[in-house]
Structures are given as structure tokens and as C-alpha cells.
C-alpha atoms as a PDB file:
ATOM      1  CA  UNK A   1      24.329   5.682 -15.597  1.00  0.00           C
ATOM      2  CA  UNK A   2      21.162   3.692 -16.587  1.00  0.00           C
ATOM      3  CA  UNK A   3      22.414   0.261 -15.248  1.00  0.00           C
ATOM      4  CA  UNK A   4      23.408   2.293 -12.288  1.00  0.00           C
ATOM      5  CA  UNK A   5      19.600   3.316 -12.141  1.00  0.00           C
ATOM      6  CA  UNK A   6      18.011   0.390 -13.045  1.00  0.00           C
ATOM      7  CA  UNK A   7      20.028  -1.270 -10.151  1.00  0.00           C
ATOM      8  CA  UNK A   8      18.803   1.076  -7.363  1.00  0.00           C
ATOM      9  CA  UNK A   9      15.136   0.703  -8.608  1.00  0.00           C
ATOM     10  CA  UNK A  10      15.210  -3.187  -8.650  1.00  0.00           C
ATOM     11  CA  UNK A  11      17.014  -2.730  -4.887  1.00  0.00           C
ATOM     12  CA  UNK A  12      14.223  -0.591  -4.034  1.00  0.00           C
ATOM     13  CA  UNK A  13      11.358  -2.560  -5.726  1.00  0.00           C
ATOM     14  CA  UNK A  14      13.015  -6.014  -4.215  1.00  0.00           C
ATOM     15  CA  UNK A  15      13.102  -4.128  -0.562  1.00  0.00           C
ATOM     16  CA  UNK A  16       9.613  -3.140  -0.908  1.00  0.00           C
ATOM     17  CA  UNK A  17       8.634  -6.493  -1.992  1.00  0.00           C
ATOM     18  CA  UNK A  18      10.061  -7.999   1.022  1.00  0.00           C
ATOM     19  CA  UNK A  19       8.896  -5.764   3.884  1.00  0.00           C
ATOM     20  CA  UNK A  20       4.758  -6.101   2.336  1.00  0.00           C
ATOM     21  CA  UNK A  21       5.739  -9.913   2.871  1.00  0.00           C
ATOM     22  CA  UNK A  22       5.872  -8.931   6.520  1.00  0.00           C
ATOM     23  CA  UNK A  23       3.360  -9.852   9.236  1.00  0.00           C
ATOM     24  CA  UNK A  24       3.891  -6.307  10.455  1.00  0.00           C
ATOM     25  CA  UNK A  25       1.573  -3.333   9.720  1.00  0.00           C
ATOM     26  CA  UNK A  26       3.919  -0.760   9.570  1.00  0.00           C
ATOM     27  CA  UNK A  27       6.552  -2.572   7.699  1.00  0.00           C
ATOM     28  CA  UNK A  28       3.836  -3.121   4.903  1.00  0.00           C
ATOM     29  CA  UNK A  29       3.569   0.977   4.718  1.00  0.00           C
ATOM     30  CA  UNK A  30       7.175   1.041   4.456  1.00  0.00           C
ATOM     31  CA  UNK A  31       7.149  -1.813   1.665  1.00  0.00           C
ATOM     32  CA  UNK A  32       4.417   0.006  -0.668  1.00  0.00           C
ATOM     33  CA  UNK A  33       6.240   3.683  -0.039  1.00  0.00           C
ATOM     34  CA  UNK A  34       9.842   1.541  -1.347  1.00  0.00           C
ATOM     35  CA  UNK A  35       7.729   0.175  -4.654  1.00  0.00           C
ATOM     36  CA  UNK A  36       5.958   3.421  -4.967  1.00  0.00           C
ATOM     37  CA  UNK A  37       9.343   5.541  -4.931  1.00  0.00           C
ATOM     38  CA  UNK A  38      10.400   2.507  -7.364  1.00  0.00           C
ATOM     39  CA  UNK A  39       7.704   3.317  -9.858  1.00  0.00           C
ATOM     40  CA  UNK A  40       8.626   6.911  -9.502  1.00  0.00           C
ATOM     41  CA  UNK A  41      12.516   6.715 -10.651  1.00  0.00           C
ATOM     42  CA  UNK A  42      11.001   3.833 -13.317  1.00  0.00           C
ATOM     43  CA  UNK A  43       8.471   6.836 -14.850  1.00  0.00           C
ATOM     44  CA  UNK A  44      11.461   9.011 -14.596  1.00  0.00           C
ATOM     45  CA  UNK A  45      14.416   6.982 -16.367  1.00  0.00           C
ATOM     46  CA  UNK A  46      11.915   6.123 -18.771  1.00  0.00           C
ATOM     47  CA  UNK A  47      12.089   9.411 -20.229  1.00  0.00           C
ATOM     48  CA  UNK A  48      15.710  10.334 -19.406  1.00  0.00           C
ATOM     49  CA  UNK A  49      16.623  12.549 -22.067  1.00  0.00           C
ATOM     50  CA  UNK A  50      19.823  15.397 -21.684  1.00  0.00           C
ATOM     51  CA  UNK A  51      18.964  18.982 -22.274  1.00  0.00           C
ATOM     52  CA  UNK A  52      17.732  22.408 -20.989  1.00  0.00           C
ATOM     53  CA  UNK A  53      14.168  23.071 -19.345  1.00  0.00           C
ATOM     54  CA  UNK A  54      11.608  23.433 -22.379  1.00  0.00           C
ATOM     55  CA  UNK A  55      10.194  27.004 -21.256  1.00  0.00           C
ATOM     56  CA  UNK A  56      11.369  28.534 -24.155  1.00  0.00           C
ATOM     57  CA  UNK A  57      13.141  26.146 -26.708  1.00  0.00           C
ATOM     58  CA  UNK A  58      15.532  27.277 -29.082  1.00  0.00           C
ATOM     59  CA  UNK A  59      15.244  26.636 -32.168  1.00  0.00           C
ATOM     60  CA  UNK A  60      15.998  22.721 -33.436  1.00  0.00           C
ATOM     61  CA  UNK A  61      17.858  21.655 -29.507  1.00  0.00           C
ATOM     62  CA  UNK A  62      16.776  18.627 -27.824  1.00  0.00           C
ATOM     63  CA  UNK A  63      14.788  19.587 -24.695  1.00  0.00           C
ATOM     64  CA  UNK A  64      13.959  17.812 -21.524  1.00  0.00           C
ATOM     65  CA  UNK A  65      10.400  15.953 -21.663  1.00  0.00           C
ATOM     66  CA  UNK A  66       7.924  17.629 -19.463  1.00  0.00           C
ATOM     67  CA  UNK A  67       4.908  15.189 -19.682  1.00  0.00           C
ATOM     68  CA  UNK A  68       7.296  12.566 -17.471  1.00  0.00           C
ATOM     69  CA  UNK A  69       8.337  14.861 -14.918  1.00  0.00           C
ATOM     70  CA  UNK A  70       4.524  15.885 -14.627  1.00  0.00           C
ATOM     71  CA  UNK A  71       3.270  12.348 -14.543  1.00  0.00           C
ATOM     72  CA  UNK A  72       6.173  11.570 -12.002  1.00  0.00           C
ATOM     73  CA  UNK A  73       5.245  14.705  -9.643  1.00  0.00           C
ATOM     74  CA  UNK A  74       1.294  13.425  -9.972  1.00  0.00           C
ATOM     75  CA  UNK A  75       2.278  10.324  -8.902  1.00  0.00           C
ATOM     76  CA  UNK A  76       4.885  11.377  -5.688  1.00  0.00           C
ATOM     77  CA  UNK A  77       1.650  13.755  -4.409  1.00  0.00           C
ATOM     78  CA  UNK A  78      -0.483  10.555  -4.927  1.00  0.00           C
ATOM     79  CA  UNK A  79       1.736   8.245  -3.613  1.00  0.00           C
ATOM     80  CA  UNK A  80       2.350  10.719  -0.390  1.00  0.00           C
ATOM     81  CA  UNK A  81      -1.245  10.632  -0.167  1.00  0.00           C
ATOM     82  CA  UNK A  82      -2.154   7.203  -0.043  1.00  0.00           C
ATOM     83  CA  UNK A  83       1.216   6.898   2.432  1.00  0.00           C
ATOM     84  CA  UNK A  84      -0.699   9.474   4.986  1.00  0.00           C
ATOM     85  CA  UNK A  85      -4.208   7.254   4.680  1.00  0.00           C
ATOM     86  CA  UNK A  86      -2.117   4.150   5.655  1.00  0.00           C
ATOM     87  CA  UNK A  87      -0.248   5.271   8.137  1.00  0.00           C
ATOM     88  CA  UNK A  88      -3.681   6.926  10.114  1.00  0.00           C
ATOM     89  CA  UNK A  89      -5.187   3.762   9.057  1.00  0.00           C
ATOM     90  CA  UNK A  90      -2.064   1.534  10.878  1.00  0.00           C
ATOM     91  CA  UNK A  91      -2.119   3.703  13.702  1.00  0.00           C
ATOM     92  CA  UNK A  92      -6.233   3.304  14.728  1.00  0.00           C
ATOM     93  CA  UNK A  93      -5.604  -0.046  14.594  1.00  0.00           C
ATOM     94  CA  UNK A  94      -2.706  -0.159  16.930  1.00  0.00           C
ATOM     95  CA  UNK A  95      -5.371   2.064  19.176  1.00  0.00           C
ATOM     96  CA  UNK A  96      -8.098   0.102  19.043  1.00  0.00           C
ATOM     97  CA  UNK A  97      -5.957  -3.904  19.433  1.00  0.00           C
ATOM     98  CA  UNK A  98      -3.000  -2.802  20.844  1.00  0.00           C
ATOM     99  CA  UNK A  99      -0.778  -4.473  18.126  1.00  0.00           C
ATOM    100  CA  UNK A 100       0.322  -4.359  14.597  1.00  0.00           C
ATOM    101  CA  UNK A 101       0.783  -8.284  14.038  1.00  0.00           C
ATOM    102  CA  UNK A 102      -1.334  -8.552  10.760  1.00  0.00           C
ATOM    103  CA  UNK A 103      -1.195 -12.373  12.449  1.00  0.00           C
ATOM    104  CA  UNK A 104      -2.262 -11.451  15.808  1.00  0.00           C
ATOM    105  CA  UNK A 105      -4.746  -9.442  13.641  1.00  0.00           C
ATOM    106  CA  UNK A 106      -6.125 -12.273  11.806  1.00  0.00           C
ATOM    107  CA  UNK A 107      -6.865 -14.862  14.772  1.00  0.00           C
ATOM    108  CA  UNK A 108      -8.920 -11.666  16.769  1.00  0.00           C
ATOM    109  CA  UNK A 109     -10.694 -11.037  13.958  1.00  0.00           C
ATOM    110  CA  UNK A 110     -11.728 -14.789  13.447  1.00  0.00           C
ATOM    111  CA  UNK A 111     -12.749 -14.804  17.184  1.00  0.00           C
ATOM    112  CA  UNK A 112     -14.362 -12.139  17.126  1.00  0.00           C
ATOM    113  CA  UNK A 113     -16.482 -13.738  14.039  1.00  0.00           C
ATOM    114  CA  UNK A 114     -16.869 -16.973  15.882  1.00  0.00           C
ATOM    115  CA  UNK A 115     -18.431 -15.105  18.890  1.00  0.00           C
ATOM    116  CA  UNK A 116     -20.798 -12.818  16.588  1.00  0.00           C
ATOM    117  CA  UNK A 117     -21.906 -16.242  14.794  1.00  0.00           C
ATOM    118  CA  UNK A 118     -22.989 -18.298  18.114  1.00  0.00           C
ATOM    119  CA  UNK A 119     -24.818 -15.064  19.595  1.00  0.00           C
ATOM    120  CA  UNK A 120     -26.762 -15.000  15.719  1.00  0.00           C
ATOM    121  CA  UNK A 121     -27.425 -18.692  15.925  1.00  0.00           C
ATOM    122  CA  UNK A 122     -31.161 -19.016  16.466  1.00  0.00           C
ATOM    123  CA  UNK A 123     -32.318 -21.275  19.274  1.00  0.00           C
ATOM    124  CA  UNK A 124     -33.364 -24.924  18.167  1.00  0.00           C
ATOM    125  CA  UNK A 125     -36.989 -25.911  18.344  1.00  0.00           C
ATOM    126  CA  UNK A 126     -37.582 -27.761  21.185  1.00  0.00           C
ATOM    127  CA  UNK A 127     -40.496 -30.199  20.445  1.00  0.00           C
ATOM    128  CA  UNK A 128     -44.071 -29.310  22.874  1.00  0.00           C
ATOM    129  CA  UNK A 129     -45.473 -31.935  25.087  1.00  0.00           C
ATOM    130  CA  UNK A 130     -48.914 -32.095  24.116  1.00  0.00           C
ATOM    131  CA  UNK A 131     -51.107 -30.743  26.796  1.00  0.00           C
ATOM    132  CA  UNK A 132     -54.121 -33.472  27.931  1.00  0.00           C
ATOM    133  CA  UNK A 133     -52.610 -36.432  26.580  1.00  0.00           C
END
């Protein structure tokens, strides 16, 4: 059962590894979601343990670990969080360019600073004819 578990999280780890590689915007939000669900099942089979909900123990019986399952429901409602920011932040740039090429992306951006730059550039000093001479 554990190897069984360890290979789906290194599947979905490897997966999410791959599609942040992409040049694509929204394939990056898919890749961190894969590692983040990744990191989930890694908090939870880290503290796999058999045995009934610890509400009420009984007496000297191995219980189910409640600080992981807390930790691992934090970080799902964190994780879903971060997710939602992404994908509002992927979608006002698709708005606002008109594509989700993180390439595309770059060489605008580097235009854009190139054209900025030339309108800062201050005027050289032209030297003055002296007047009478």
C-alpha cells in the first residue's frame, strides 16, 4: 500500500514538475495544483497509522493522528486558495495581451521596456553658438 502511494505522489510531483516547465500560463497553474496535491498525500502518508477516529479513545487502542489530517486540510484550503489567485491572475493577463505564452510574454514585456527607456532618455546637449563672435 505505501509503495503503491509513494508511486502516485512521485507521478503526481513528476507531472507537476513538467507542466511548470511549460511556456504556458495555465499549464503552470495546473503544474503547482499537481505538486501541491503531491505535498498533500506526502503530509498524509507520513502519518498513516490504522485505527478509529480519536473523539473518544478507548482505553490503551492505537488511534488515528489528528494533527496530520489538520495540517493536511490547512494546507488543501491554502493550496485552493493560492489556485483561485493564479488562475484570476492568468486570466487578466490573457485580457489585457491576448495570450498566455509566458514567451510571447517575455519579448512584450522587453519592448515595452525598450520603448519606456528611449521616451526617459534625456535629450543630449547640443553645444550654443556663441552670439557676437
Amino acid at each position: 500500500m505505501i509503495v503503491l502511494l509513494s508511486a502516485v505522489i512521485a507521478i503526481l510531483f513528476g507531472a507537476g514538475a513538467f507542466l511548470v516547465l511549460k511556456p504556458d500560463l495555465f499549464r503552470v497553474v495546473i503544474g503547482m495544483v499537481l505538486i501541491s496535491n503531491a505535498a498533500n498525500l506526502t503530509l498524509m502518508a507520513s502519518g498513516l497509522t490504522r485505527g478509529p477516529a480519536p473523539l473518544h479513545p478507548l482505553d490503551e487502542e492505537r488511534v488515528a493522528d489528528p494533527l496530520v489530517q489538520a495540517m493536511t486540510l490547512t494546507a488543501i484550503v491554502i493550496g485552493f486558495g493560492v489556485t483561485a489567485l493564479l488562475l484570476a491572475l492568468s486570466y487578466r493577463v490573457y485580457t489585457s495581451h491576448a495570450t498566455v505564452d509566458l514567451d510571447d510574454l517575455s519579448l512584450r514585456e522587453a519592448r515595452r521596456e525598450e520603448q519606456l527607456e528611449r521616451e526617459r532618455a534625456p535629450e543630449p546637449d547640443l553645444p550654443r553658438e556663441e552670439v557676437g563672435a
